[in-house]
PDB file of N, CA and C in Angstrom:
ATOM      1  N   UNK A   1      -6.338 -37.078  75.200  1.00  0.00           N
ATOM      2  CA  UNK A   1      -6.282 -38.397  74.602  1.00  0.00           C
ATOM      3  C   UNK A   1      -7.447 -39.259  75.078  1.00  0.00           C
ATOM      4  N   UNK A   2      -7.980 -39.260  76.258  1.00  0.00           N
ATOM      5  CA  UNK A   2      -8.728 -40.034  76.697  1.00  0.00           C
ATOM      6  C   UNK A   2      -9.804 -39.562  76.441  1.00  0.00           C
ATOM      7  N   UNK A   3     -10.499 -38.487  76.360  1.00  0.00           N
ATOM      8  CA  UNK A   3     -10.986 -37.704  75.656  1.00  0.00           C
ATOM      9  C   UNK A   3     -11.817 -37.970  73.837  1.00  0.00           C
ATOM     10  N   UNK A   4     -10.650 -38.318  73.392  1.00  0.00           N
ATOM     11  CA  UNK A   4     -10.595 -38.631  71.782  1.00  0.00           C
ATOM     12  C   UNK A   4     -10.917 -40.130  71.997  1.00  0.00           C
ATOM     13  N   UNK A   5     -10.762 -41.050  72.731  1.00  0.00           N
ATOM     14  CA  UNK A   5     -10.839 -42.550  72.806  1.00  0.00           C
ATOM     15  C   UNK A   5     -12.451 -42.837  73.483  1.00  0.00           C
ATOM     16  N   UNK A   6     -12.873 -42.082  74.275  1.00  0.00           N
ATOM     17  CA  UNK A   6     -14.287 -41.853  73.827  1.00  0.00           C
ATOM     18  C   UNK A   6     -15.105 -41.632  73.250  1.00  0.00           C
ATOM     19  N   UNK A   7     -15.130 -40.692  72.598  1.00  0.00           N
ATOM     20  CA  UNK A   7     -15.803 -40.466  71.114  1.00  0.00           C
ATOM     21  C   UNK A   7     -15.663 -41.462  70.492  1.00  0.00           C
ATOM     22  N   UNK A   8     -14.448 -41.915  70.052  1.00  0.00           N
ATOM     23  CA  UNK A   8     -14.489 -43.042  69.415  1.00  0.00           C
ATOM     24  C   UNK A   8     -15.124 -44.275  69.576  1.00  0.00           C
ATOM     25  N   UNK A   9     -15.212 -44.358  71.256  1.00  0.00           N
ATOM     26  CA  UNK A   9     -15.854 -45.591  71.451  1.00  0.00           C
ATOM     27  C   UNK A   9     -17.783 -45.303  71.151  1.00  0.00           C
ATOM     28  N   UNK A  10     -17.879 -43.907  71.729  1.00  0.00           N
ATOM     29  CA  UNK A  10     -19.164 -43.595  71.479  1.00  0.00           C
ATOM     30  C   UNK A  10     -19.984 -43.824  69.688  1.00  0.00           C
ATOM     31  N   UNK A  11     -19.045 -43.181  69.079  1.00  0.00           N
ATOM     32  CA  UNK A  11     -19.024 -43.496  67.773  1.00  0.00           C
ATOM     33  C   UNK A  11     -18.929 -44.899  67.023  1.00  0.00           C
ATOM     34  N   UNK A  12     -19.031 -45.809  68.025  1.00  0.00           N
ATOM     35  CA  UNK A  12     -18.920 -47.346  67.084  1.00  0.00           C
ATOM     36  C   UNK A  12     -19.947 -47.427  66.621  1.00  0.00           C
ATOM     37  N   UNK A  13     -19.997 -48.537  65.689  1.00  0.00           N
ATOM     38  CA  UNK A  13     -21.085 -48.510  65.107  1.00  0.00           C
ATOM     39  C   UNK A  13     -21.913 -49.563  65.831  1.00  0.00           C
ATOM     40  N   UNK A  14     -23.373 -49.686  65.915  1.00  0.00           N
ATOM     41  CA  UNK A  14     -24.253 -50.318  66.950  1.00  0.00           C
ATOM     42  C   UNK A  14     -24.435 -51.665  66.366  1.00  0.00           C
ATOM     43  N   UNK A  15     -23.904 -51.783  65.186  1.00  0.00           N
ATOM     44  CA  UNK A  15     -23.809 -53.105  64.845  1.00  0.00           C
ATOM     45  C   UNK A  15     -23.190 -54.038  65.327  1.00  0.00           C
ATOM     46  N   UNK A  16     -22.131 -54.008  66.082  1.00  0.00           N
ATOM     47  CA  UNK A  16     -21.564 -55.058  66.911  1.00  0.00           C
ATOM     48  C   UNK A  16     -22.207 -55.748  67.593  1.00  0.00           C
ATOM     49  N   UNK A  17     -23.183 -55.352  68.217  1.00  0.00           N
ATOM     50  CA  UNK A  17     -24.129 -56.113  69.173  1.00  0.00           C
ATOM     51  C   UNK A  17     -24.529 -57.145  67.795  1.00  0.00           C
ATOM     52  N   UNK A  18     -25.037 -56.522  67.218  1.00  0.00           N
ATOM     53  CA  UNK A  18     -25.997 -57.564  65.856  1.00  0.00           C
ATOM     54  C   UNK A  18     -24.635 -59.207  65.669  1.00  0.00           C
ATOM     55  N   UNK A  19     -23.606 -57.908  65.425  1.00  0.00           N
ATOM     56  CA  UNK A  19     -22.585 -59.056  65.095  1.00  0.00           C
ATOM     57  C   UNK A  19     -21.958 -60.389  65.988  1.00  0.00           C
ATOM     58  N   UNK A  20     -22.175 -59.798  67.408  1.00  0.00           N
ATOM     59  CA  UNK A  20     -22.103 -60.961  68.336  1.00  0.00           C
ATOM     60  C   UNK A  20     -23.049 -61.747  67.889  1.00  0.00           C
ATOM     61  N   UNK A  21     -24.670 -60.947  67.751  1.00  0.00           N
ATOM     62  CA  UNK A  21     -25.384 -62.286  68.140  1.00  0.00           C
ATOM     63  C   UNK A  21     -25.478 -63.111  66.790  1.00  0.00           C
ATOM     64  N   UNK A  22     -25.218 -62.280  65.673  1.00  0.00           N
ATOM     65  CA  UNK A  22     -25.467 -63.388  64.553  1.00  0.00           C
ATOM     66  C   UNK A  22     -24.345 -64.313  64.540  1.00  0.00           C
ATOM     67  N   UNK A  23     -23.087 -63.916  65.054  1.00  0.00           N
ATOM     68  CA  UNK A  23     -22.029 -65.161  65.318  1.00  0.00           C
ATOM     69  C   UNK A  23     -23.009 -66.002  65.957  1.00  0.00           C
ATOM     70  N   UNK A  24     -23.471 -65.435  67.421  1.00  0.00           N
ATOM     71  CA  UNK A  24     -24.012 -66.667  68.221  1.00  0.00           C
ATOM     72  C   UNK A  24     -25.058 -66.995  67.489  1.00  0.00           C
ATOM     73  N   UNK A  25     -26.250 -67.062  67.201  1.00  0.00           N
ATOM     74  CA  UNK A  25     -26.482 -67.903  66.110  1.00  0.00           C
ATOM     75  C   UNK A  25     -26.175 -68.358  65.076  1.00  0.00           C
ATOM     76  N   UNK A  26     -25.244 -68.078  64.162  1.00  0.00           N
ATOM     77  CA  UNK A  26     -24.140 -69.030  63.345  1.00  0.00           C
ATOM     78  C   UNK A  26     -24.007 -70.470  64.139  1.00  0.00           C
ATOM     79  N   UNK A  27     -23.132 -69.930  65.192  1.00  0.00           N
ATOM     80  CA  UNK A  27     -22.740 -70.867  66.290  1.00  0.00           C
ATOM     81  C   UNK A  27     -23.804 -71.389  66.216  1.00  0.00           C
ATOM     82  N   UNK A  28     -24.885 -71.569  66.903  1.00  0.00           N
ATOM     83  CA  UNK A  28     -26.033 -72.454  66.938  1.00  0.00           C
ATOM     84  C   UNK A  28     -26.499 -73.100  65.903  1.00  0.00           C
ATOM     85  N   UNK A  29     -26.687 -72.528  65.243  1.00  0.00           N
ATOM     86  CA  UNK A  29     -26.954 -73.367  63.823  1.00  0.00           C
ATOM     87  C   UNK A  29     -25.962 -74.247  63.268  1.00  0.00           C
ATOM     88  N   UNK A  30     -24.570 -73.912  63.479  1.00  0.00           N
ATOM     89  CA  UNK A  30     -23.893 -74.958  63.270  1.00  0.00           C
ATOM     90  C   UNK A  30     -23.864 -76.090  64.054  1.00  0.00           C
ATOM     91  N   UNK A  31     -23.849 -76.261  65.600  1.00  0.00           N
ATOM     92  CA  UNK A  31     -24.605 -76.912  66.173  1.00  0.00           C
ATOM     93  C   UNK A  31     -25.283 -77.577  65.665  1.00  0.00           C
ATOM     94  N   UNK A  32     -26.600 -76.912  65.098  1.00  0.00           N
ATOM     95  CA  UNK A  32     -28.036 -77.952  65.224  1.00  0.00           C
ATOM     96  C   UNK A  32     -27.665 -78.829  63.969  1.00  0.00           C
ATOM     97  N   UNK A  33     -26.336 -77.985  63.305  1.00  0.00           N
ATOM     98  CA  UNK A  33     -26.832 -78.986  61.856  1.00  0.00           C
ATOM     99  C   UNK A  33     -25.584 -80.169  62.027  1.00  0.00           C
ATOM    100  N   UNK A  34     -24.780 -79.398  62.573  1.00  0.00           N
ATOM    101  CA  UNK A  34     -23.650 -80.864  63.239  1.00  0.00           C
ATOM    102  C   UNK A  34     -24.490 -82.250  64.034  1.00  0.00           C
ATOM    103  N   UNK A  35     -25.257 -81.924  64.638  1.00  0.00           N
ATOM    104  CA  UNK A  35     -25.924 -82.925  65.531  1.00  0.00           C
ATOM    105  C   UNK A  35     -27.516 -83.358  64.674  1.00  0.00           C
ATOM    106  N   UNK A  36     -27.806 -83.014  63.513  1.00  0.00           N
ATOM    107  CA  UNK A  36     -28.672 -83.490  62.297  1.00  0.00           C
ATOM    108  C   UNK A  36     -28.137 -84.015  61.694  1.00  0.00           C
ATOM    109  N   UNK A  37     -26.926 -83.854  61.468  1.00  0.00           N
ATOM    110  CA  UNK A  37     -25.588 -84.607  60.899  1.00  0.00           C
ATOM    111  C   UNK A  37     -25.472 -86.085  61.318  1.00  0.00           C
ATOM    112  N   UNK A  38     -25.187 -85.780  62.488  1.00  0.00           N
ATOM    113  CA  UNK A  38     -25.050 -87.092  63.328  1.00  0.00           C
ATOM    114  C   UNK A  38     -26.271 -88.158  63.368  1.00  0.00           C
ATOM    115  N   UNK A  39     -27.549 -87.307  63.898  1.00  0.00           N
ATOM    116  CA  UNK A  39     -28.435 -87.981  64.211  1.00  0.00           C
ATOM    117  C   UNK A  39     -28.615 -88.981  62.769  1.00  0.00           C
ATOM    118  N   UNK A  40     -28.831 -88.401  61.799  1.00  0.00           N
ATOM    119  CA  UNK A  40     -28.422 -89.067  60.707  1.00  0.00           C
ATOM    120  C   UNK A  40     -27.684 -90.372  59.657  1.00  0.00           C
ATOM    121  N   UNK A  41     -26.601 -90.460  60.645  1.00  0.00           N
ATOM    122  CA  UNK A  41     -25.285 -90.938  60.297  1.00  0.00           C
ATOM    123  C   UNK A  41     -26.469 -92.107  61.213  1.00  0.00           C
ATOM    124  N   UNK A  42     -26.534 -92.021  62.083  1.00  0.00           N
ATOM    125  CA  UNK A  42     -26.840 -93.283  63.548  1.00  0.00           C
ATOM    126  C   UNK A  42     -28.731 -93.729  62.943  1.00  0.00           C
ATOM    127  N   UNK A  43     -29.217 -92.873  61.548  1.00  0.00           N
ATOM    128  CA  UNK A  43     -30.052 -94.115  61.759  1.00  0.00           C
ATOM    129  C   UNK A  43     -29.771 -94.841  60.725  1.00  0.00           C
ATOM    130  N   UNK A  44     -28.698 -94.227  59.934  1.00  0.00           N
ATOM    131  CA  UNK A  44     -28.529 -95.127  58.484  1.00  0.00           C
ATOM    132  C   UNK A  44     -27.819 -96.238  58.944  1.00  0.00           C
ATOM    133  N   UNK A  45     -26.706 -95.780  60.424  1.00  0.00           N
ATOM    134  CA  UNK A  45     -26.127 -97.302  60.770  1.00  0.00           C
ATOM    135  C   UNK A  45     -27.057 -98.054  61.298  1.00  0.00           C
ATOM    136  N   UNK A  46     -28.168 -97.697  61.987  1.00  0.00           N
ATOM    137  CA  UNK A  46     -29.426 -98.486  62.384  1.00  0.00           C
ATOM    138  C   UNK A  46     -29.804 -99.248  61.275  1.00  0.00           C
ATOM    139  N   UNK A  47     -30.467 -98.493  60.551  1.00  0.00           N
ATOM    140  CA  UNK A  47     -30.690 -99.342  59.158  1.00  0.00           C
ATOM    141  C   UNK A  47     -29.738-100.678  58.780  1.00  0.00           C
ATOM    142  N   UNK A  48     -28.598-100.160  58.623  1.00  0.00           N
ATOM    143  CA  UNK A  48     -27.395-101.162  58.003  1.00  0.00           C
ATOM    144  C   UNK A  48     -27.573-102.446  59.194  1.00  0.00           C
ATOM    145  N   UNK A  49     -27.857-102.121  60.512  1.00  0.00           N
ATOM    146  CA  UNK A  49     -27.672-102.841  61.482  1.00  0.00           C
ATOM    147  C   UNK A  49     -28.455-103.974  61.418  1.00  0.00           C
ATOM    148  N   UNK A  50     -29.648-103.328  61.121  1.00  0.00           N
ATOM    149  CA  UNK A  50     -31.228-104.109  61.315  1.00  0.00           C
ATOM    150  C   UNK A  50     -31.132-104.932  60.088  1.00  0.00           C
ATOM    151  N   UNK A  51     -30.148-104.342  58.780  1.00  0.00           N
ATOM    152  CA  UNK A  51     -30.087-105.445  57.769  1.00  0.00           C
ATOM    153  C   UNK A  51     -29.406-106.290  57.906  1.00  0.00           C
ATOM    154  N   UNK A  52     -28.477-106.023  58.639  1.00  0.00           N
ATOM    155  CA  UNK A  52     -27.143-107.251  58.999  1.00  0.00           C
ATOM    156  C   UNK A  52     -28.168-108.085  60.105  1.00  0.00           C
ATOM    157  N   UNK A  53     -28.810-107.899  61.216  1.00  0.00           N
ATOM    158  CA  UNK A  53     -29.330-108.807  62.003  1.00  0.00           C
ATOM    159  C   UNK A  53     -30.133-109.792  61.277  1.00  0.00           C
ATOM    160  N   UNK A  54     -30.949-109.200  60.073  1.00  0.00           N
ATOM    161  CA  UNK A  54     -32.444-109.868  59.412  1.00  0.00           C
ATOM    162  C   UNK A  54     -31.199-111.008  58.925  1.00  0.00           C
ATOM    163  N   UNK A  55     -30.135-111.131  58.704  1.00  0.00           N
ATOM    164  CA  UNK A  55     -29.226-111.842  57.793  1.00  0.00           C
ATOM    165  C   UNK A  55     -28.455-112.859  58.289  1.00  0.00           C
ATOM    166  N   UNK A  56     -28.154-112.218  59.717  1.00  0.00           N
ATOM    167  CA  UNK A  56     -27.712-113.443  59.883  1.00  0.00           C
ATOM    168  C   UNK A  56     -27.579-114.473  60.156  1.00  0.00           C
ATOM    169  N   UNK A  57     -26.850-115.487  60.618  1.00  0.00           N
ATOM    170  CA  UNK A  57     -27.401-116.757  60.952  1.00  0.00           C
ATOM    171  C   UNK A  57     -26.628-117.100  62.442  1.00  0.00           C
ATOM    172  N   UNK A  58     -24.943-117.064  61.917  1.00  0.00           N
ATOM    173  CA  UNK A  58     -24.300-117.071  63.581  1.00  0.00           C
ATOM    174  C   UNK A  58     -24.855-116.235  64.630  1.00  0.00           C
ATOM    175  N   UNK A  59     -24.981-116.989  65.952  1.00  0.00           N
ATOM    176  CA  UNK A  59     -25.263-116.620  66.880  1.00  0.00           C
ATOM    177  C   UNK A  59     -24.543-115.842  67.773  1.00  0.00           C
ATOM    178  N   UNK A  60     -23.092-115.612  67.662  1.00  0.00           N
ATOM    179  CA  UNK A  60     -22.501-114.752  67.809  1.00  0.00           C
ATOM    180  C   UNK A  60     -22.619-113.798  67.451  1.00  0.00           C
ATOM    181  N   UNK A  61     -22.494-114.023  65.894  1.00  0.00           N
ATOM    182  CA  UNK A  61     -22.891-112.644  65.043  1.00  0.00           C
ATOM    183  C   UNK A  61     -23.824-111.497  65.192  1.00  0.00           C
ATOM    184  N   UNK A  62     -25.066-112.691  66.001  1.00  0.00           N
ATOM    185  CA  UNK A  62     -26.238-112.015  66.033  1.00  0.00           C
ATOM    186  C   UNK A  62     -26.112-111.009  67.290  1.00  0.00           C
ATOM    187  N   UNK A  63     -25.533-111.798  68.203  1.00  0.00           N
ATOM    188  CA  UNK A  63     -24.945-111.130  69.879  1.00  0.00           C
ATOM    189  C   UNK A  63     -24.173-109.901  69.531  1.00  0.00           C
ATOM    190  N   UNK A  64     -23.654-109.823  68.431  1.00  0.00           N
ATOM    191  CA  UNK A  64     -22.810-108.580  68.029  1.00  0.00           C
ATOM    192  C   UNK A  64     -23.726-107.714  67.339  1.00  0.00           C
ATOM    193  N   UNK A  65     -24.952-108.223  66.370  1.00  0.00           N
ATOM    194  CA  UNK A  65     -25.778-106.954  66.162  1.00  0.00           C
ATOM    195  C   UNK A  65     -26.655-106.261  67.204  1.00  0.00           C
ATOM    196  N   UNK A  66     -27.376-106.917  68.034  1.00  0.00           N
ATOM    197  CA  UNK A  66     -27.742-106.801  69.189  1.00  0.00           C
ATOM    198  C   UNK A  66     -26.700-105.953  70.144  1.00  0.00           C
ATOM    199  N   UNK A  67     -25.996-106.059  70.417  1.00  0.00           N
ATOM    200  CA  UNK A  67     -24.847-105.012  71.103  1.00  0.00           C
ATOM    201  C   UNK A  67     -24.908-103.513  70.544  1.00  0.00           C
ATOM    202  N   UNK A  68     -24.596-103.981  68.726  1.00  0.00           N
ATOM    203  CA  UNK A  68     -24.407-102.509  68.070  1.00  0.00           C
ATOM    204  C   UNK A  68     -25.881-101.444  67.887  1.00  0.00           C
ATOM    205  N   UNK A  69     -27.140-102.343  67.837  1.00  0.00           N
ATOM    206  CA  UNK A  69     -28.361-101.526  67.933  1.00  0.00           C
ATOM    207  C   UNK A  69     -27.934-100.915  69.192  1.00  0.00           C
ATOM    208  N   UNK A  70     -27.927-101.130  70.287  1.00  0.00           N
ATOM    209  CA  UNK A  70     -27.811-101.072  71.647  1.00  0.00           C
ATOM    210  C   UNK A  70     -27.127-100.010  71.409  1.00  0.00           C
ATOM    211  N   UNK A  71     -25.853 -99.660  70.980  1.00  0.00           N
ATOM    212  CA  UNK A  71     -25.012 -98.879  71.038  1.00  0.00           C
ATOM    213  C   UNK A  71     -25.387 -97.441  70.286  1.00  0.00           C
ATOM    214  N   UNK A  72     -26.047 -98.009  69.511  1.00  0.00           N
ATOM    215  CA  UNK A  72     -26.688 -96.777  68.247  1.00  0.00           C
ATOM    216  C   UNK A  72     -28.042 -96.330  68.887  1.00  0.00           C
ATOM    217  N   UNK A  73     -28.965 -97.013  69.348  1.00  0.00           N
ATOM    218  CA  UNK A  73     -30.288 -97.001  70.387  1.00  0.00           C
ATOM    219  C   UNK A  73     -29.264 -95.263  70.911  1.00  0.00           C
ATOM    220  N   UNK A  74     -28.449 -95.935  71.907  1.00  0.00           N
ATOM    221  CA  UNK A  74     -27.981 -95.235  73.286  1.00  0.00           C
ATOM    222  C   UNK A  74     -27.390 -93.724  72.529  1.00  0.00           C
ATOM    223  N   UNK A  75     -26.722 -93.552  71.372  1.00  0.00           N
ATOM    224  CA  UNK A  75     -26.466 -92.383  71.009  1.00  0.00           C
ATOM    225  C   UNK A  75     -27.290 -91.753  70.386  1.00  0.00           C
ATOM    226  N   UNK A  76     -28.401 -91.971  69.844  1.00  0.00           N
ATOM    227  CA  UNK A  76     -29.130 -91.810  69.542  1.00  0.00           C
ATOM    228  C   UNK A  76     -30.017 -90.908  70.208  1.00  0.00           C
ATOM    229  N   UNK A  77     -30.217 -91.898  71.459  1.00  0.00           N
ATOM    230  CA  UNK A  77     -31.390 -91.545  72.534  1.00  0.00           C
ATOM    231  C   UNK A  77     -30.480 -89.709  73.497  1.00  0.00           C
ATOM    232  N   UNK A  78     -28.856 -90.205  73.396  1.00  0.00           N
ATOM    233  CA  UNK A  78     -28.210 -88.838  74.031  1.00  0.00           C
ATOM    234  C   UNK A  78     -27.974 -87.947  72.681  1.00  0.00           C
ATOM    235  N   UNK A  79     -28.170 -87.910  71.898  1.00  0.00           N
ATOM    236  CA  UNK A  79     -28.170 -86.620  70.590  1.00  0.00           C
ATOM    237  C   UNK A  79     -29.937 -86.213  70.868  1.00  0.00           C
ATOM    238  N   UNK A  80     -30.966 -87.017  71.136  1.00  0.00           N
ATOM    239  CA  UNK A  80     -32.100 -86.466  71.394  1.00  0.00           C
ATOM    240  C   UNK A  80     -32.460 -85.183  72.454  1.00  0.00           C
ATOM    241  N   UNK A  81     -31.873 -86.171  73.354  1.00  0.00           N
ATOM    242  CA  UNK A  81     -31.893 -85.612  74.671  1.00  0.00           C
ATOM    243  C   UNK A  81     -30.909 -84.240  74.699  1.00  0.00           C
ATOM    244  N   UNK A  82     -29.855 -83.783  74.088  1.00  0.00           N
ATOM    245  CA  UNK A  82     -29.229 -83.036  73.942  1.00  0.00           C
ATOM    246  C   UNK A  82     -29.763 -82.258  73.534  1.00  0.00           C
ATOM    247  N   UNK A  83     -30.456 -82.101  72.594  1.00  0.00           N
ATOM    248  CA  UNK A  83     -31.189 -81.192  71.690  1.00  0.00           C
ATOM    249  C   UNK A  83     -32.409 -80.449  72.751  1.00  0.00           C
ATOM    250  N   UNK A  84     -33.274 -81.573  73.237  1.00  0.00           N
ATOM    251  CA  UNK A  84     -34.089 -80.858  73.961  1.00  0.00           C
ATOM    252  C   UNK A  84     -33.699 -80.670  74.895  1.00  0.00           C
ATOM    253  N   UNK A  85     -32.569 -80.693  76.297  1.00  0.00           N
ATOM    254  CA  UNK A  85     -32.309 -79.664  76.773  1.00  0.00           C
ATOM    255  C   UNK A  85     -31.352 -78.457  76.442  1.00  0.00           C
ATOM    256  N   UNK A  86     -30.661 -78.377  75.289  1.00  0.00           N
ATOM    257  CA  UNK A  86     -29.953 -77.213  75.092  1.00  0.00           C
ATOM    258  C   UNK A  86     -31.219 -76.346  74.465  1.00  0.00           C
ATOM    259  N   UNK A  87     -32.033 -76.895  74.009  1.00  0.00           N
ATOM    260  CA  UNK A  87     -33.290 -76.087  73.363  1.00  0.00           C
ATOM    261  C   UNK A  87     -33.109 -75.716  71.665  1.00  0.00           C
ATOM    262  N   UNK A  88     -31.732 -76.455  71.459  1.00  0.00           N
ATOM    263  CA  UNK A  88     -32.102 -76.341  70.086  1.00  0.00           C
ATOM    264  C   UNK A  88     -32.964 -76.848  69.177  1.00  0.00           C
ATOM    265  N   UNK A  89     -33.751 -75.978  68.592  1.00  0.00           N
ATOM    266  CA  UNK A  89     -34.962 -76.320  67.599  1.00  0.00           C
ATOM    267  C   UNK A  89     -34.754 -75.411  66.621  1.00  0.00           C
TER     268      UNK A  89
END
């Protein structure tokens, strides 16, 4: 029996290796495009942001766009930084 469960294993096919790694790059690529995704999303709210600041007039208001650049700046700047050290390109 143990015997027969070798062969068999000998006999796999060598594609599995392929198949890990194209999962793991799947995986990665889904990654890069989840976080292109994002990066995305954060400059159109930039945009929206920078139009709401040009607009407004309260000074509060304005203290609140100023906060939210800030906030979008900062995720922004860590989806960058993510990228270049995980090395996705």
């Amino acid at each position: 029996m143990i015997n027969f469960i070798k062969k068999i294993e000998l006999h796999k096919p060598k594609n599995q290796k392929n198949d890990s790694q194209e999962s793991k790059n799947d995986i990665e690529y889904s990654k890069k495009q989840d976080l292109i995704k994002e990066i995305k999303i954060i400059c159109n709210e930039l945009d929206k942001t920078n139009i709401w600041f040009q607009m407004e007039k309260d000074s509060d208001l304005i203290d609140a766009c100023i906060h939210q650049r800030e906030v979008l700046h900062a995720r922004y700047r860590y989806l960058i930084n993510k990228i270049k050290f995980d090395k996705i390109s």
